[in-house]
Protein backbone atom coordinates (compact mmCIF):
# COMPACT_ATOMS: atom_id res chain seq x y z
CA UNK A 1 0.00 0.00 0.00
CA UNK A 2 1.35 3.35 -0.59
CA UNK A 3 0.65 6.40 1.17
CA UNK A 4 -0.72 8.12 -1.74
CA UNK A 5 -3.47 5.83 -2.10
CA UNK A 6 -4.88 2.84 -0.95
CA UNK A 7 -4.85 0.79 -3.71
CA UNK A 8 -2.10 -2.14 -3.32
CA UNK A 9 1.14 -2.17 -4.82
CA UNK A 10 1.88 -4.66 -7.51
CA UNK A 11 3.57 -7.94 -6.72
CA UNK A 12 6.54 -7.40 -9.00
CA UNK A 13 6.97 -3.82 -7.08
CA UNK A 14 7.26 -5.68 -3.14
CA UNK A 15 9.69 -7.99 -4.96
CA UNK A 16 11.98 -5.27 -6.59
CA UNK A 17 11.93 -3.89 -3.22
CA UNK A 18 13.04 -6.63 -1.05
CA UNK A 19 15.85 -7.38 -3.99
CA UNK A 20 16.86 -4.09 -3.34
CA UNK A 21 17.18 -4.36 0.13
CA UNK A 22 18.92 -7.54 -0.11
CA UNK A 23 21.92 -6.16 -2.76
CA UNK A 24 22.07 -3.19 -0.10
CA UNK A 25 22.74 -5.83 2.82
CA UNK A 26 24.90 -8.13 0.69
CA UNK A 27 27.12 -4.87 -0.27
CA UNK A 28 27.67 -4.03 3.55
CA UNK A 29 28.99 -7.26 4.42
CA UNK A 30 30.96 -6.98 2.10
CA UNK A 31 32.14 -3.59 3.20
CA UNK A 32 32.29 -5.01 6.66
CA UNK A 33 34.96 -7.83 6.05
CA UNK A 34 36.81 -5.70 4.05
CA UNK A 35 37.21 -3.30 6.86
CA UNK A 36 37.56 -5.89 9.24
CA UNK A 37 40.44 -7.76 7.17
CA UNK A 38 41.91 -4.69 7.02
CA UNK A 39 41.30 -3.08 10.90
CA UNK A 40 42.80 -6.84 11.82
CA UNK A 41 45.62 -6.26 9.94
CA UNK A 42 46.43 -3.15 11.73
CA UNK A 43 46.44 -4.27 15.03
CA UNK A 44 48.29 -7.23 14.26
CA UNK A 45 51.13 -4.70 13.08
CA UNK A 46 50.47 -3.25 15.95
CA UNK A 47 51.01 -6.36 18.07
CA UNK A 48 54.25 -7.41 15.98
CA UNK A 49 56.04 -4.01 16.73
CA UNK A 50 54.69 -3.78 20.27
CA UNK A 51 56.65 -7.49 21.03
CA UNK A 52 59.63 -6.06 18.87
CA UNK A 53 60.07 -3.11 21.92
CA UNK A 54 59.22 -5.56 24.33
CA UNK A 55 61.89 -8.06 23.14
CA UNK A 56 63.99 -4.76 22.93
CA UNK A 57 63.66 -3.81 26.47
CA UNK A 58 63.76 -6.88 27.91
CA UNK A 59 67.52 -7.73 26.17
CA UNK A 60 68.98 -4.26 26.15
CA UNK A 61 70.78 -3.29 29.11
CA UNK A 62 69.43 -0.31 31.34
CA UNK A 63 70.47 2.00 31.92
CA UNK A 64 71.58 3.23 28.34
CA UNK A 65 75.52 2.98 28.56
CA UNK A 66 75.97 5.78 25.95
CA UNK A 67 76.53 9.48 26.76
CA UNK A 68 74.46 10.30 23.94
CA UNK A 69 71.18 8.81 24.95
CA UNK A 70 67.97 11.23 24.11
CA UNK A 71 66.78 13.37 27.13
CA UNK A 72 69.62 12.07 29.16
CA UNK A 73 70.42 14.16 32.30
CA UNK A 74 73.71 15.23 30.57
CA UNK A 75 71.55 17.34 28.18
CA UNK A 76 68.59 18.16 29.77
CA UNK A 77 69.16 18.30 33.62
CA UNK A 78 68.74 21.21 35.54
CA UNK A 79 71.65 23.79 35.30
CA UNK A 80 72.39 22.78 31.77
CA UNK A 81 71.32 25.26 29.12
């Protein structure tokens, strides 16, 4: 029925419908395991490079031996311009 009138719609026009509806739903799951392939990607990069520092930290020695090491005391302490 439409809200125009109140005559019923054709069969053939409740079926385009629904089709429609379908294709719409069919395209968003597609959508949504592409994003999702790609989102778990991501975080598995994420994961990899997070247990590359850990492995880091846990095998370097600390403190930093080198003189040079970024916002050391050396260079930014107080008293130091």
């Amino acid at each position: 029925m439409t809200a125009i009138n109140d005559a019923p719609e054709p069969p053939a026009a409740g079926q385009d419908r629904w089709q429609q509806i379908e294709e719409r739903l069919r395209g968003l799951e597609r959508r949504i395991r592409e994003h999702g392939g790609a989102a778990l990607t991501t975080i598995d990069a994420c994961l990899a490079r997070l247990d590359a520092l850990r492995h880091d930290l846990a095998t370097r020695p600390w403190p930093p031996t080198s003189p040079e090491s970024p916002g050391g005391p050396a260079r930014d302490g107080p008293g130091h311009p």
